[in-house]
N, C-alpha and C. Protein backbone atom coordinates (compact mmCIF):
# COMPACT_ATOMS: atom_id res chain seq x y z
N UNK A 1 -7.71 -4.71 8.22
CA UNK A 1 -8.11 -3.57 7.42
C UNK A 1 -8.62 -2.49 8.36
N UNK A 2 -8.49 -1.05 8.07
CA UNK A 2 -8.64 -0.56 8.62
C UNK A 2 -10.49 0.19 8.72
N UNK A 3 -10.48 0.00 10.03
CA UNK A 3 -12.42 0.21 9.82
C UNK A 3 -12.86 1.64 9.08
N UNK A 4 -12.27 2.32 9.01
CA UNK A 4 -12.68 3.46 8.18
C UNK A 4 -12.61 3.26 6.70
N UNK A 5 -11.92 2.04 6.51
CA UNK A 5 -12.50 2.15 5.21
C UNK A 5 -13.82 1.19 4.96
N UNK A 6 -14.44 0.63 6.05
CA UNK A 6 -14.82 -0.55 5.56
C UNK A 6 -16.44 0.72 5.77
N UNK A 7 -17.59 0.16 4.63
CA UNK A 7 -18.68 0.89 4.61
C UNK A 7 -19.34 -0.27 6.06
N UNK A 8 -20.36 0.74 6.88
CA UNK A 8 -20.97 0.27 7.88
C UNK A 8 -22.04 -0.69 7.64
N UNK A 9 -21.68 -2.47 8.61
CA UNK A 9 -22.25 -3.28 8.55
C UNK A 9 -23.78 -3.47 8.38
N UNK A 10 -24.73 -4.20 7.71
CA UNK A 10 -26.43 -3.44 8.36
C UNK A 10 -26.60 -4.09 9.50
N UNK A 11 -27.39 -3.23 10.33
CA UNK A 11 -28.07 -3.68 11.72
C UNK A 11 -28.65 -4.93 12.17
N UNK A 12 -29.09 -5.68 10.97
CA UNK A 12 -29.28 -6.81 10.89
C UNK A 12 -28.37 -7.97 11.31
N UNK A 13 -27.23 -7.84 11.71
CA UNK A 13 -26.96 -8.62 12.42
C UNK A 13 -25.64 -9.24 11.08
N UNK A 14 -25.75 -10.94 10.71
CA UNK A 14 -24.40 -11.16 9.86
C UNK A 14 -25.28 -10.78 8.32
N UNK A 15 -24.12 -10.49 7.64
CA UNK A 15 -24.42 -10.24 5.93
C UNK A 15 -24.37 -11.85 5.84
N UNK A 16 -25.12 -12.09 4.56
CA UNK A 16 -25.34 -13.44 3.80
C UNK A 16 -25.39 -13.04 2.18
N UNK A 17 -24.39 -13.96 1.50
CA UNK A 17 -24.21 -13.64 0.16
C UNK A 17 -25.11 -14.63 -0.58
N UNK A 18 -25.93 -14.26 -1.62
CA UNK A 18 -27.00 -15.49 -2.22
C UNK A 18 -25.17 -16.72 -2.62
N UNK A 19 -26.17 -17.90 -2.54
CA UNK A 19 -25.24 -18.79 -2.99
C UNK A 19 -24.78 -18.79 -4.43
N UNK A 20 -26.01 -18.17 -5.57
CA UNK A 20 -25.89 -17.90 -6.58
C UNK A 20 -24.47 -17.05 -6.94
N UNK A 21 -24.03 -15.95 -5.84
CA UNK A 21 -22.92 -15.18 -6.39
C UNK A 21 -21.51 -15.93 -6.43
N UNK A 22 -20.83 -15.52 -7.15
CA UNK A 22 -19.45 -15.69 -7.37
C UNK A 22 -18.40 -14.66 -7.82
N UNK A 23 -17.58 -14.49 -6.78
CA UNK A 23 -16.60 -13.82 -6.59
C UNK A 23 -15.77 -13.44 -7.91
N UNK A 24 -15.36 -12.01 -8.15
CA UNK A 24 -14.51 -11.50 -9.13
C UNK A 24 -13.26 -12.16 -9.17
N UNK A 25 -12.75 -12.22 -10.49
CA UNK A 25 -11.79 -12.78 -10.93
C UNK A 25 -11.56 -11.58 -11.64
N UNK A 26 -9.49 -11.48 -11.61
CA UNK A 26 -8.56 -10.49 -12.12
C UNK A 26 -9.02 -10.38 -13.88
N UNK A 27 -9.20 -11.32 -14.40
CA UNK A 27 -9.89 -10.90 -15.82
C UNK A 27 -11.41 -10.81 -15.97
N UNK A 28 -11.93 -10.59 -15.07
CA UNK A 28 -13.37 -9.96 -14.92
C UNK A 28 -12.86 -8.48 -14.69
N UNK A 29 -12.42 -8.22 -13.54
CA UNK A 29 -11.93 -6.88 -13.57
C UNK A 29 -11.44 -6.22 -14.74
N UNK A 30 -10.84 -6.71 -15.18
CA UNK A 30 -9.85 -6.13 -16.63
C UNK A 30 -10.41 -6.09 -17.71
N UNK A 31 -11.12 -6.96 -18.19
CA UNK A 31 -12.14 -7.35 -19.21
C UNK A 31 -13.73 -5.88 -19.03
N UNK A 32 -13.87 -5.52 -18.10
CA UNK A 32 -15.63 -5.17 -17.39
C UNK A 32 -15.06 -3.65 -18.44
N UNK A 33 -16.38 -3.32 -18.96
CA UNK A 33 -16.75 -2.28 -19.63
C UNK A 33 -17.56 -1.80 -19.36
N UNK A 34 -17.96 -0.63 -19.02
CA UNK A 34 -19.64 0.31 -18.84
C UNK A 34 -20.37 0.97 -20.26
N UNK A 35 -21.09 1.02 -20.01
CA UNK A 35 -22.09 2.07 -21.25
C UNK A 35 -21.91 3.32 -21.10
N UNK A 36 -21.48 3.79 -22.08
CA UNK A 36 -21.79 5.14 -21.99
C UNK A 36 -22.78 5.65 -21.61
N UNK A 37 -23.15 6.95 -21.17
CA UNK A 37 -24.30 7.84 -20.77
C UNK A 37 -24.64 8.66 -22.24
N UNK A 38 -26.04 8.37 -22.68
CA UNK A 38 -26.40 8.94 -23.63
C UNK A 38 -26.59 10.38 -23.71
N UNK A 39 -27.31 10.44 -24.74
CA UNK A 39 -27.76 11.85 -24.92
C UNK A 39 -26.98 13.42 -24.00
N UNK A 40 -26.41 13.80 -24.90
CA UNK A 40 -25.73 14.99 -25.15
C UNK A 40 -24.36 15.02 -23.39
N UNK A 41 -24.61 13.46 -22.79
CA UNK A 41 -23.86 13.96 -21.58
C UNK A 41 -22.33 12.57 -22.30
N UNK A 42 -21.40 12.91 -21.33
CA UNK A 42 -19.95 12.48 -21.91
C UNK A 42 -20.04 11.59 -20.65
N UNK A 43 -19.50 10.20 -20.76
CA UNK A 43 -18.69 9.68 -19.73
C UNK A 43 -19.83 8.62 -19.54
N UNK A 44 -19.21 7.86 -18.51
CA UNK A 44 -20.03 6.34 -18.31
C UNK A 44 -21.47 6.71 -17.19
N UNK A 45 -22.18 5.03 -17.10
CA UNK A 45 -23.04 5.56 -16.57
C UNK A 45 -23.09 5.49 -15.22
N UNK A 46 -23.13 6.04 -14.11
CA UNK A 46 -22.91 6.09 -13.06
C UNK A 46 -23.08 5.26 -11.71
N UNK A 47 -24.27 4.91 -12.29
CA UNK A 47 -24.77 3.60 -11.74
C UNK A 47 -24.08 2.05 -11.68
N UNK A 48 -24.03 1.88 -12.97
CA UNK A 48 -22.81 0.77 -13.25
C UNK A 48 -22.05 0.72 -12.86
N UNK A 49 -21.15 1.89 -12.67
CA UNK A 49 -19.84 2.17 -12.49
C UNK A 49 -19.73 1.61 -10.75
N UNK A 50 -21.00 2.43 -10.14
CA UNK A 50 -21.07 2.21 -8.65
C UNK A 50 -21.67 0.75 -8.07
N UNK A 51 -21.84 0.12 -8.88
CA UNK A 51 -22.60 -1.15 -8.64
C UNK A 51 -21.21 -2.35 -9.15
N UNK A 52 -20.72 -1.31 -10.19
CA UNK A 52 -19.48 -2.57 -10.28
C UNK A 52 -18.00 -2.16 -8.74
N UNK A 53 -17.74 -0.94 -8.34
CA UNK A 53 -17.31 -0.79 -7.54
C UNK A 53 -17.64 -1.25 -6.17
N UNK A 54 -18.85 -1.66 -5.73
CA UNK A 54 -19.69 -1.57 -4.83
C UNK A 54 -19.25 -3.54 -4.57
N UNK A 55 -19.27 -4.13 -6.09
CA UNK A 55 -18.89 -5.84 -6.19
C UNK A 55 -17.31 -5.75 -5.69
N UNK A 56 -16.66 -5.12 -6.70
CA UNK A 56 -14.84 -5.14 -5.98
C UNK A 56 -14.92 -4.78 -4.19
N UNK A 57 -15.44 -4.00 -3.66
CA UNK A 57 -15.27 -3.87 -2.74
C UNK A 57 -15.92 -4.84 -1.63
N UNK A 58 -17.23 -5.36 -2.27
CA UNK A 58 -17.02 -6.53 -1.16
C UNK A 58 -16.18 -7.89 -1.59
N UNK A 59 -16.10 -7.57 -2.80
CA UNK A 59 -14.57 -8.99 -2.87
C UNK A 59 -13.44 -8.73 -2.31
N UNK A 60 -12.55 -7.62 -2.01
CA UNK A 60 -11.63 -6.98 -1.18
C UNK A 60 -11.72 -7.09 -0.24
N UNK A 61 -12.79 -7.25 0.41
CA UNK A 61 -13.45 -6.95 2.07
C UNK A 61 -13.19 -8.57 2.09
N UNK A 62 -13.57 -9.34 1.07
CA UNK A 62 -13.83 -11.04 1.82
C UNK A 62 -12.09 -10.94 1.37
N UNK A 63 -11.45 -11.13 0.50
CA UNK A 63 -10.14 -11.62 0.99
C UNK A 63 -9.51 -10.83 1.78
N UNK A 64 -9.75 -9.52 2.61
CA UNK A 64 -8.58 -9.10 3.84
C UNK A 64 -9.27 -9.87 4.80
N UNK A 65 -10.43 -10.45 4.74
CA UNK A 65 -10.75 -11.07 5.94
C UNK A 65 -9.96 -12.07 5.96
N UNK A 66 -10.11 -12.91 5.23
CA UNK A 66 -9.51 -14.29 4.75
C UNK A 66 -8.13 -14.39 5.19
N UNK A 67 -7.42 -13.21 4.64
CA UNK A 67 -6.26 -13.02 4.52
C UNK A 67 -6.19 -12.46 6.13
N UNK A 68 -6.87 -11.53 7.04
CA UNK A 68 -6.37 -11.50 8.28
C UNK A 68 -6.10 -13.27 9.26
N UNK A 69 -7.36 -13.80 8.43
CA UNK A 69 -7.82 -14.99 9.18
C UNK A 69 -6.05 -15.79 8.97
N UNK A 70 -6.09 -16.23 8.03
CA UNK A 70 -5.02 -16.78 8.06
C UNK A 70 -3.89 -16.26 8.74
N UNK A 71 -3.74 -14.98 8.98
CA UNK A 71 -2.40 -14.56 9.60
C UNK A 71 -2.85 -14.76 10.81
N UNK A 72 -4.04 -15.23 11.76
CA UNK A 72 -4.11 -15.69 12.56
C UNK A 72 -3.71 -17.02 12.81
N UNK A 73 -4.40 -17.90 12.25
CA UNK A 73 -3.91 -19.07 12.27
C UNK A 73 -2.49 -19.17 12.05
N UNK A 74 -1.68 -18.83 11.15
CA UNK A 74 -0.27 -18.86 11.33
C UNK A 74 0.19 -18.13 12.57
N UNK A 75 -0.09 -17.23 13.38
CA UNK A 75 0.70 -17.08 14.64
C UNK A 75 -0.07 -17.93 16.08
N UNK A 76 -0.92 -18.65 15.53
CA UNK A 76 -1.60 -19.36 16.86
C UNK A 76 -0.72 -21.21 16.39
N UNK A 77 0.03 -20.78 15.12
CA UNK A 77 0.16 -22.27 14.54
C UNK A 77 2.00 -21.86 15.40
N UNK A 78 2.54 -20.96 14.85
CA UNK A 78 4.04 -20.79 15.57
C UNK A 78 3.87 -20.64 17.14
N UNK A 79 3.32 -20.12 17.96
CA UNK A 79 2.96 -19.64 19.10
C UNK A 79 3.27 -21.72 19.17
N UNK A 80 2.31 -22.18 19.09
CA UNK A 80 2.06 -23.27 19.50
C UNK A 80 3.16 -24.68 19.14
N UNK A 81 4.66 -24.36 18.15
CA UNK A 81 5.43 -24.74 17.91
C UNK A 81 6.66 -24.13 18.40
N UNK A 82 6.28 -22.72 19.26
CA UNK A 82 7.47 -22.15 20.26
C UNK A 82 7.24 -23.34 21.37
N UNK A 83 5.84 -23.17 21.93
CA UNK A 83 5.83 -24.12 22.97
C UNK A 83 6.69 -25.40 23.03
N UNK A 84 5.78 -26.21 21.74
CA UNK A 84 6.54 -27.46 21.96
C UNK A 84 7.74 -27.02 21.97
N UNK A 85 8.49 -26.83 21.05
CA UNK A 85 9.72 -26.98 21.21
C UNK A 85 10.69 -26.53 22.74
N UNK A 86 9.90 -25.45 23.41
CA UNK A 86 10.43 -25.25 24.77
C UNK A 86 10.54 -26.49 25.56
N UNK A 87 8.85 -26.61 25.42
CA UNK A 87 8.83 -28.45 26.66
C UNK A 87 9.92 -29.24 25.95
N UNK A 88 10.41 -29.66 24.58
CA UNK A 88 11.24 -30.50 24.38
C UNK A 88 12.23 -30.18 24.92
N UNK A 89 12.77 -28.76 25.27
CA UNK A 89 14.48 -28.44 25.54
C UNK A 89 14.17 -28.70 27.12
N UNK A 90 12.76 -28.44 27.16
CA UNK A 90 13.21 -28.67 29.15
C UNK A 90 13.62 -30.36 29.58
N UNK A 91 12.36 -31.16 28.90
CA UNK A 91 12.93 -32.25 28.79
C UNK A 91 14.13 -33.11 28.83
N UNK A 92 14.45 -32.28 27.62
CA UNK A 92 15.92 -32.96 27.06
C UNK A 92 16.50 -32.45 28.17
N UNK A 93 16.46 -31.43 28.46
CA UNK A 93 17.30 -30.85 29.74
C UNK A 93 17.63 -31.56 30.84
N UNK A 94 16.09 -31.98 31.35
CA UNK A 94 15.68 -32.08 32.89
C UNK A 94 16.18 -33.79 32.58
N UNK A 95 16.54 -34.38 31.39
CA UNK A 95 17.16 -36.25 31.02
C UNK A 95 18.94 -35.64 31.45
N UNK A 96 18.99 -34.80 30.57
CA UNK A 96 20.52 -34.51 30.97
C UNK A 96 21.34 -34.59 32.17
N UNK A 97 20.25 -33.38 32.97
CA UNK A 97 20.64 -33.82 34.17
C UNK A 97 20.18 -34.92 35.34
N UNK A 98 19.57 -35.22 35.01
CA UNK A 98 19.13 -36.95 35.54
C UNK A 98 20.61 -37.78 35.50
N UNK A 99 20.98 -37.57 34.30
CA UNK A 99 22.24 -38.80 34.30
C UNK A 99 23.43 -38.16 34.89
């Protein structure tokens, strides 16, 4: 992901999520409604709105991590199945010409 979008880490060193939380689900998203803003003003209330945006975005943030992570592990997992398979062809090779 690209760091400009990501809002700046606190100084504190690693974030820690209470164990209590649990991550958004696609019909939480879809389902979530705000309150209107009362008295004589139109539209939702702003706060909500930014506190429910504020949750999607660190659920976004944990699966591109997730999701970078894994595309690591899959090229440290092929990287490491180019190998073998090289040492096997040298092998097989270096038997070939033995005989």
């Amino acid at each position: 992901m690209n760091a400009s979008n990501q809002r700046p880490e606190p100084s504190s060193g690693a974030t820690y999520r209470s164990g209590a939380y649990t991550g958004l689900l696609p019909w939480q998203v879809r389902e979530c409604r705000f309150a209107p803003v009362g008295l004589g003003r139109r539209g939702l209330n702003p706060d909500d709105v930014y506190a429910f945006l504020d949750r999607v975005a660190v659920d976004m943030a944990a699966v591109y991590a997730a999701l970078a992570e894994s595309r690591r592990e899959t090229a440290r997992i092929k990287d490491a199945l180019r190998r073998w398979q090289t040492d096997q062809t040298r092998a097989r090779n270096d038997r070939d010409q033995a005989r």
